[in-house]
PDB file of N, CA and C in Angstrom:
ATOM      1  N   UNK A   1      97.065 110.679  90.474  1.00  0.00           N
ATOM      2  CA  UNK A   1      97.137 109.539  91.387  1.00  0.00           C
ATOM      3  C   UNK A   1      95.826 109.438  92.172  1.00  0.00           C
ATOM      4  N   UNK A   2      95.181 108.217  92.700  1.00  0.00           N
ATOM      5  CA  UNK A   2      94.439 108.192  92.906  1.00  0.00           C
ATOM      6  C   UNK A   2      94.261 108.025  94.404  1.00  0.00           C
ATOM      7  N   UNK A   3      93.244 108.620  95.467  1.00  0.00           N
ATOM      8  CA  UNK A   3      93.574 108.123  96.820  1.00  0.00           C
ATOM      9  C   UNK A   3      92.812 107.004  97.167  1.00  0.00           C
ATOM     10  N   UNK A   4      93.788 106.358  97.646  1.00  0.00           N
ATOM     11  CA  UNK A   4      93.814 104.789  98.121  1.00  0.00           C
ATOM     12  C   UNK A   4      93.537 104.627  99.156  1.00  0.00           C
ATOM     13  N   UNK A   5      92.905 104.013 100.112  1.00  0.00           N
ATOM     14  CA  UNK A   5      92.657 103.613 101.772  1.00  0.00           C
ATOM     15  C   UNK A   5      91.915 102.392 101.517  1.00  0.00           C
ATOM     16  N   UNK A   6      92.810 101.324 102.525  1.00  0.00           N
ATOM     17  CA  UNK A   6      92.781 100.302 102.944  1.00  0.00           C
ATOM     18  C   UNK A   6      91.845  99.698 104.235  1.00  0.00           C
ATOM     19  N   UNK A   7      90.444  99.527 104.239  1.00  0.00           N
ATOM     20  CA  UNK A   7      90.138  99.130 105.790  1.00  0.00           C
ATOM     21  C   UNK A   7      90.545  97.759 106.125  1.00  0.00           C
ATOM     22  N   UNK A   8      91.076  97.315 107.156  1.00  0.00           N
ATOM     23  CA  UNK A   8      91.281  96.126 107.418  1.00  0.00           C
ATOM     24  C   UNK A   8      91.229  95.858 108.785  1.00  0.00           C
ATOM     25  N   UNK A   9      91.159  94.714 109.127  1.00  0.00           N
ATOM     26  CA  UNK A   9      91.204  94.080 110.627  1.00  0.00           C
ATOM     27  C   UNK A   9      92.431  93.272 111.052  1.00  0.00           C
ATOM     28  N   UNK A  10      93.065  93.317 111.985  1.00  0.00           N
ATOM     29  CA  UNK A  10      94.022  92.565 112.166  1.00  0.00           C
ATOM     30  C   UNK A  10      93.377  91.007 112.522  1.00  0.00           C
ATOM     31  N   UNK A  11      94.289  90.487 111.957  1.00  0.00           N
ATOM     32  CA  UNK A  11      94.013  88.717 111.694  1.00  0.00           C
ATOM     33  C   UNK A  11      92.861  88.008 111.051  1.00  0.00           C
ATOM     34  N   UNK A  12      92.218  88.965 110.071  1.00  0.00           N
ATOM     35  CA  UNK A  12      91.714  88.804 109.424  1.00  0.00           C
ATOM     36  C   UNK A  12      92.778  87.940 107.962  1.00  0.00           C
ATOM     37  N   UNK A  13      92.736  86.849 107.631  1.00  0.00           N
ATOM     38  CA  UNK A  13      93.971  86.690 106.279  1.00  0.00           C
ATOM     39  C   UNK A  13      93.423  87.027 104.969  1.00  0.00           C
ATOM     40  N   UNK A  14      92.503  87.281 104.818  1.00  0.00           N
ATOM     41  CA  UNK A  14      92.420  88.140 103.518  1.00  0.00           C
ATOM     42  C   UNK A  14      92.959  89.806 103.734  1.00  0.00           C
ATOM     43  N   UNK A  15      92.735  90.395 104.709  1.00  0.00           N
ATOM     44  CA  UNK A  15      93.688  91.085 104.595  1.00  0.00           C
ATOM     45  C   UNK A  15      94.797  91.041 104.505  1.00  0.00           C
ATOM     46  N   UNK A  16      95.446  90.293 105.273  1.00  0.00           N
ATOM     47  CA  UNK A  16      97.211  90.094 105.307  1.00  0.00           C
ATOM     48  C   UNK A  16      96.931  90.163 103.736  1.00  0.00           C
ATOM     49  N   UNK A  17      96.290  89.148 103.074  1.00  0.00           N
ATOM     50  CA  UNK A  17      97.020  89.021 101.965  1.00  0.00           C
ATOM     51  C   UNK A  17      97.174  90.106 100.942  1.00  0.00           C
ATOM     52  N   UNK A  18      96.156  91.460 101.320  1.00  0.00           N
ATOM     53  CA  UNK A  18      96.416  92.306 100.546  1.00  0.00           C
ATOM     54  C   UNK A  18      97.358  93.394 101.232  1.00  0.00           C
ATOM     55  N   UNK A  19      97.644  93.139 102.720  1.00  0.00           N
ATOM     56  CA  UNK A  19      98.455  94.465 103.052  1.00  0.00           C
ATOM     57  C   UNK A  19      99.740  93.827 102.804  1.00  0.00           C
ATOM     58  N   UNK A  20     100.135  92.622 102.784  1.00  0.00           N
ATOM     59  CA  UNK A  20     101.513  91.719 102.322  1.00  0.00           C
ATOM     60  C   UNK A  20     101.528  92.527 100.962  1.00  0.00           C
ATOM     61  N   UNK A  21     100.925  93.107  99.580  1.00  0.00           N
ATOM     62  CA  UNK A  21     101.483  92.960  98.642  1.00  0.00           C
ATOM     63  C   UNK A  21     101.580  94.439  98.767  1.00  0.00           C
ATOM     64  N   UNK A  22     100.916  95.306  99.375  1.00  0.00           N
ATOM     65  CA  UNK A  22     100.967  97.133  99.353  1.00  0.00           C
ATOM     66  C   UNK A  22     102.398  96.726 100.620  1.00  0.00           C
ATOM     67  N   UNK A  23     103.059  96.111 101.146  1.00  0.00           N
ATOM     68  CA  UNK A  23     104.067  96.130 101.896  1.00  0.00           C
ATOM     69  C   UNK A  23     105.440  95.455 101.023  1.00  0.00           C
ATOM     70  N   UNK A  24     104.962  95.428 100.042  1.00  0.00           N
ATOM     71  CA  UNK A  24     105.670  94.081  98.993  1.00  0.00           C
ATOM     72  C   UNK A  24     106.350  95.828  97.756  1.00  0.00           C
ATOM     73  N   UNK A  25     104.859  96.686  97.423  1.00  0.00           N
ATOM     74  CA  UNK A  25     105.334  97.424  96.779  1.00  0.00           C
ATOM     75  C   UNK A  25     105.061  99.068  97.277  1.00  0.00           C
ATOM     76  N   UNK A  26     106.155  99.543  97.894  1.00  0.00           N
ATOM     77  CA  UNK A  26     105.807 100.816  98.550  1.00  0.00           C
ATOM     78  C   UNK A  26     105.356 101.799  97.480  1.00  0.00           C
ATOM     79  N   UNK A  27     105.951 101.505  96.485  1.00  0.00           N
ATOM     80  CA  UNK A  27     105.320 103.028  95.735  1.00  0.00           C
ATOM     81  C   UNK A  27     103.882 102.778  95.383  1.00  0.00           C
ATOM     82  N   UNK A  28     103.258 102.131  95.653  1.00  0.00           N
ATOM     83  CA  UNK A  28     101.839 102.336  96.040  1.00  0.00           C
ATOM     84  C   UNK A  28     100.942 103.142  97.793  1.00  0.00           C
ATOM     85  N   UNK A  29     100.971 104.571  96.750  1.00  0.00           N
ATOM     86  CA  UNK A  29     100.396 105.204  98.384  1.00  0.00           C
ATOM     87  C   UNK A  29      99.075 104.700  98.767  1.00  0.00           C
ATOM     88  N   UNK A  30      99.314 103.883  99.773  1.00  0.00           N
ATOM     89  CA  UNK A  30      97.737 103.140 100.103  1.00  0.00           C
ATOM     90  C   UNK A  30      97.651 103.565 101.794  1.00  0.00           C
ATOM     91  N   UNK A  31      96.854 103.948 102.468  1.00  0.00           N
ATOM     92  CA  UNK A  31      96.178 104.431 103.847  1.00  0.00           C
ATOM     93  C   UNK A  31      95.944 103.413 103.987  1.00  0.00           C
ATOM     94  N   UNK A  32      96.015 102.956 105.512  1.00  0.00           N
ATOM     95  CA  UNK A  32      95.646 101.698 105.629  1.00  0.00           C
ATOM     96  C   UNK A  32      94.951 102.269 107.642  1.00  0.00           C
ATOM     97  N   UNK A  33      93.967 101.206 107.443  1.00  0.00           N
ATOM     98  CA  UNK A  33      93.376 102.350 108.644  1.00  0.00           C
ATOM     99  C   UNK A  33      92.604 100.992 109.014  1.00  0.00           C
ATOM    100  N   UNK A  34      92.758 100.717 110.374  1.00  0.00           N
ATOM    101  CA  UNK A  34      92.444  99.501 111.196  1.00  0.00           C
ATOM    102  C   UNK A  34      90.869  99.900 111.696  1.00  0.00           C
ATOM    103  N   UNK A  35      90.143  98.771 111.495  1.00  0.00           N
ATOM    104  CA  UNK A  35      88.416  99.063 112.055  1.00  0.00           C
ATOM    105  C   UNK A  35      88.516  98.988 113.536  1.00  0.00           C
ATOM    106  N   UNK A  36      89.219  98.360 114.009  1.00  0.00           N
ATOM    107  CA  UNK A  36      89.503  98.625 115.863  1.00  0.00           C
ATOM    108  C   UNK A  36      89.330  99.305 115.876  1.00  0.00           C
ATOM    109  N   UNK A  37      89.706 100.449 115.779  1.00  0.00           N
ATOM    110  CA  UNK A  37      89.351 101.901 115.711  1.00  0.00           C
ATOM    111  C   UNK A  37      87.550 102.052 115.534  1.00  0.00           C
ATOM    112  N   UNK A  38      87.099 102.756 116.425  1.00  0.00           N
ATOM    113  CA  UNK A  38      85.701 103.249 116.286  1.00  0.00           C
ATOM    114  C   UNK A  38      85.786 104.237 115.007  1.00  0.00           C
ATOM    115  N   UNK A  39      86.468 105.033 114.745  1.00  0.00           N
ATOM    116  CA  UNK A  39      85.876 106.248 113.712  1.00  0.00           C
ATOM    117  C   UNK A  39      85.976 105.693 112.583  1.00  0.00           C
ATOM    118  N   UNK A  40      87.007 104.525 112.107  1.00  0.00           N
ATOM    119  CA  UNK A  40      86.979 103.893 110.899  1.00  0.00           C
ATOM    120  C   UNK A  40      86.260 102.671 110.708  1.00  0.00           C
ATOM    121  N   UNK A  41      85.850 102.197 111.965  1.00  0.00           N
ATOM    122  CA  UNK A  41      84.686 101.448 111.727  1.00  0.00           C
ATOM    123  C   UNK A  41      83.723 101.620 111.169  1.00  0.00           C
ATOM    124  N   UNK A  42      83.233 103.060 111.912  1.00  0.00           N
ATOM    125  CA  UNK A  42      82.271 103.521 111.337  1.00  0.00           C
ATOM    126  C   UNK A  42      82.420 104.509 110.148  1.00  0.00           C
ATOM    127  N   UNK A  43      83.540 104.937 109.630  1.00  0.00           N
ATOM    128  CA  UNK A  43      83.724 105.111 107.986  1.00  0.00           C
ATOM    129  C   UNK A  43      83.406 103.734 107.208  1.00  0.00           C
ATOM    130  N   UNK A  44      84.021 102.747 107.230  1.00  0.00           N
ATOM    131  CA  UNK A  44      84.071 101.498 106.650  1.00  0.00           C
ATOM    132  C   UNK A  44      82.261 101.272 106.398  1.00  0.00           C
ATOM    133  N   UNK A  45      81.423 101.594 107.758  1.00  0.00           N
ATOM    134  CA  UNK A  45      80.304 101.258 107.449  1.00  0.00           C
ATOM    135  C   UNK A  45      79.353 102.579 106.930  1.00  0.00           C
ATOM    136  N   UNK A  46      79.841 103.912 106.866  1.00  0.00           N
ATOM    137  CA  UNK A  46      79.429 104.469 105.986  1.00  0.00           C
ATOM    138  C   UNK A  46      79.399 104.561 104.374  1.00  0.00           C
ATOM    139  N   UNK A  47      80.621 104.422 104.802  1.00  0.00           N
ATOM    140  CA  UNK A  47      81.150 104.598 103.072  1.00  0.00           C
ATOM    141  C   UNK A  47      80.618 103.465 101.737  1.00  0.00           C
ATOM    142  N   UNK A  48      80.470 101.780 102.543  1.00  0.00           N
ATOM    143  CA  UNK A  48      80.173 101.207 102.158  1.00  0.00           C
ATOM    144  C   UNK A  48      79.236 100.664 102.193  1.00  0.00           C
ATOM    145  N   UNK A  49      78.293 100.464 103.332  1.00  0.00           N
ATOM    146  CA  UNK A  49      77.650  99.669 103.750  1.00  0.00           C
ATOM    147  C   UNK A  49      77.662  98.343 103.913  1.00  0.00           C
ATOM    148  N   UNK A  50      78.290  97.769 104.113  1.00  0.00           N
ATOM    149  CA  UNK A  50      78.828  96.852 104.982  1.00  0.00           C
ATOM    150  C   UNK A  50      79.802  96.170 105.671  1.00  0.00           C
ATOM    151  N   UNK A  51      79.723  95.719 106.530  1.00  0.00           N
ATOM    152  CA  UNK A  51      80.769  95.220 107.896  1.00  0.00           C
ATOM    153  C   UNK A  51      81.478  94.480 107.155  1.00  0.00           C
ATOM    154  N   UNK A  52      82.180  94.445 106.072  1.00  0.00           N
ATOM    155  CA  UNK A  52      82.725  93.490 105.412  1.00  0.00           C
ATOM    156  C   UNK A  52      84.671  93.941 104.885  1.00  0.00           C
ATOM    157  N   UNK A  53      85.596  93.439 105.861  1.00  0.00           N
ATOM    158  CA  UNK A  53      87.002  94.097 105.157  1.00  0.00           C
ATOM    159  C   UNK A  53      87.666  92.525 104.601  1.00  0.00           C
ATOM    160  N   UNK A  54      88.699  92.801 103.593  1.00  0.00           N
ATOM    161  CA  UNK A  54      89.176  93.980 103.277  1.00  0.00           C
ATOM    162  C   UNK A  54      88.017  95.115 102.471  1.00  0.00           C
ATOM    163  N   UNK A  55      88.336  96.346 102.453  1.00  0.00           N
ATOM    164  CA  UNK A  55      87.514  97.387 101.734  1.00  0.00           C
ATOM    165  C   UNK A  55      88.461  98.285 101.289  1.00  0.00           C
ATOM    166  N   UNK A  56      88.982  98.498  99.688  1.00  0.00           N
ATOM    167  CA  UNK A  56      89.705  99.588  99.519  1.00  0.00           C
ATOM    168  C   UNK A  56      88.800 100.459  99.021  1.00  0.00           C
ATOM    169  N   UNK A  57      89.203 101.909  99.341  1.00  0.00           N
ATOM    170  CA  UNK A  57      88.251 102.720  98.626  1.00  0.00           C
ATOM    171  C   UNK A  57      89.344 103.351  97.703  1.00  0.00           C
ATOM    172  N   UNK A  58      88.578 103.637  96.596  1.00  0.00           N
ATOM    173  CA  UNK A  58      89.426 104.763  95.352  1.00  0.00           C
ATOM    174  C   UNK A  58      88.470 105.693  95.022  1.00  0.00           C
ATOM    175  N   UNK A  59      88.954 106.507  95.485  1.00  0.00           N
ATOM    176  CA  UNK A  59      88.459 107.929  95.342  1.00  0.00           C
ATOM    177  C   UNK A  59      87.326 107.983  96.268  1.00  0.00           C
ATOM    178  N   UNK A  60      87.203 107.924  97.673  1.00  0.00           N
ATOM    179  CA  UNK A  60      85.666 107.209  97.860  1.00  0.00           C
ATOM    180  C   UNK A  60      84.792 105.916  97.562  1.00  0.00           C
ATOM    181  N   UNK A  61      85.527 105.398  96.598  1.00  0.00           N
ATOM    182  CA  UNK A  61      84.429 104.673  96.145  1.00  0.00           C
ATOM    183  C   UNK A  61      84.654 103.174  96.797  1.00  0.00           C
ATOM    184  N   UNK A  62      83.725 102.472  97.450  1.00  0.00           N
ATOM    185  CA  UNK A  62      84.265 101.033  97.842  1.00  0.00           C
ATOM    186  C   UNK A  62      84.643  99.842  96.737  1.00  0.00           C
ATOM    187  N   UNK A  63      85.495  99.088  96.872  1.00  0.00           N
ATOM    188  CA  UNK A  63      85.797  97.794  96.400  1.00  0.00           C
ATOM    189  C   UNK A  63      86.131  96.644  97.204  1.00  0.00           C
ATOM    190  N   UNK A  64      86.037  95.248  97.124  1.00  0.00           N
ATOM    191  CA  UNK A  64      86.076  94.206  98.051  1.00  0.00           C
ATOM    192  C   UNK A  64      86.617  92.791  97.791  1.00  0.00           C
ATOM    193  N   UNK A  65      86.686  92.087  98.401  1.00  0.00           N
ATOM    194  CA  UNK A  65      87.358  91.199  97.995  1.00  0.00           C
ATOM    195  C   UNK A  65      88.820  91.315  97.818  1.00  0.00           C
ATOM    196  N   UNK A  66      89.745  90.373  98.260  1.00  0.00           N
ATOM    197  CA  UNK A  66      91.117  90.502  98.138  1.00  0.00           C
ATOM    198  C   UNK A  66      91.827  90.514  97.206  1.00  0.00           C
ATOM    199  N   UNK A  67      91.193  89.082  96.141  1.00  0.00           N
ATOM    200  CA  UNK A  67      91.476  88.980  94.798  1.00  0.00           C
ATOM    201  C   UNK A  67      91.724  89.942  93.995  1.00  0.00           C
ATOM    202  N   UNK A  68      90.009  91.096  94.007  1.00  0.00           N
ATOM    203  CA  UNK A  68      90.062  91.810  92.990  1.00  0.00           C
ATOM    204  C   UNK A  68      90.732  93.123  93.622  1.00  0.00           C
ATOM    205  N   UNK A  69      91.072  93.334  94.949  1.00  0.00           N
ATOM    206  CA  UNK A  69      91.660  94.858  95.380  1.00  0.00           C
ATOM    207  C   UNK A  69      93.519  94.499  95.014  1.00  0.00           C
ATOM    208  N   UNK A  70      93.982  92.910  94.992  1.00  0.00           N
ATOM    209  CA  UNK A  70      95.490  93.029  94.907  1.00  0.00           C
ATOM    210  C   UNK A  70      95.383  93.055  93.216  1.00  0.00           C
ATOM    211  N   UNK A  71      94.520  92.630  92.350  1.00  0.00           N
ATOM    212  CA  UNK A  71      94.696  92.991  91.022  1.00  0.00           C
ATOM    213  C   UNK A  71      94.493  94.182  90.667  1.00  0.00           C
ATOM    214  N   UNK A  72      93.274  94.967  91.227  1.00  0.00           N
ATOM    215  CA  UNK A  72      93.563  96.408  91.122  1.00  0.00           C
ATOM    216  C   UNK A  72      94.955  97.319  91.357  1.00  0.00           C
ATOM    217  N   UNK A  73      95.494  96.850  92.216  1.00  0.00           N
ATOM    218  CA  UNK A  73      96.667  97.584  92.685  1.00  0.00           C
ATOM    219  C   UNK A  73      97.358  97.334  92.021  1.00  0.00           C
ATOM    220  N   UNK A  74      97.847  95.825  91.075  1.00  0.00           N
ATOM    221  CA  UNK A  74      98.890  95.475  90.396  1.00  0.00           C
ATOM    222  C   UNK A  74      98.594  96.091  88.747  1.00  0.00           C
ATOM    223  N   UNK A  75      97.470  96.779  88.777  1.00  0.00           N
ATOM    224  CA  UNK A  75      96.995  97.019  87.764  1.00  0.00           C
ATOM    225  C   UNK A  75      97.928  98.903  87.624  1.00  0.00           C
ATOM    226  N   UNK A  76      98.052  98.852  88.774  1.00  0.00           N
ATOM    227  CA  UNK A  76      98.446 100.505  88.841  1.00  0.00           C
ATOM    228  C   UNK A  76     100.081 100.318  88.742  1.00  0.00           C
ATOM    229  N   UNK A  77     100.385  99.602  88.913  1.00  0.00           N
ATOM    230  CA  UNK A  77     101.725  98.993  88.930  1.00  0.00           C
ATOM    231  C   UNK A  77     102.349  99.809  87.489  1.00  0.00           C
ATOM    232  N   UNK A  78     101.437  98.941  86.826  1.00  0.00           N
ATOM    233  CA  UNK A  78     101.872  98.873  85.682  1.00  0.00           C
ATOM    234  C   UNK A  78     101.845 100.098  84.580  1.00  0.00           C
TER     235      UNK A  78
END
């Protein structure tokens, strides 16, 4: 299994739209960790380099965009 973490901002709607579908399917273990937060802010801008959420990381690694992070996930679905 792979580890999943979610950066997001509240009221941001591209997030909603991806924490709506990891809330849609629980057996996806996804971390979900708010940039309000100073220490994940500044993960979000380490890890990736840039100020930009949604940001899932897998395994470390960044990905972006809502589109392609809820097809990734539906991809694990399966």
């Amino acid at each position: 299994m792979k580890e999943l973490k979610l950066y997001y901002m509240e009221g941001c709607p591209f997030c909603k739209k991806v924490r709506k579908f990891i809330e849609k399917n629980p057996e996806l273990k996804v971390e979900e960790l708010d940039i309000a937060d100073e220490k994940n802010h500044k993960d979000l801008l380490e890890i990736g380099g840039q100020d930009q959420v949604p940001m899932l990381t897998i395994d470390g690694k960044p990905m972006y965009e809502s589109g392609d992070i809820v097809k990734f996930l539906k991809d694990q679905l399966a």
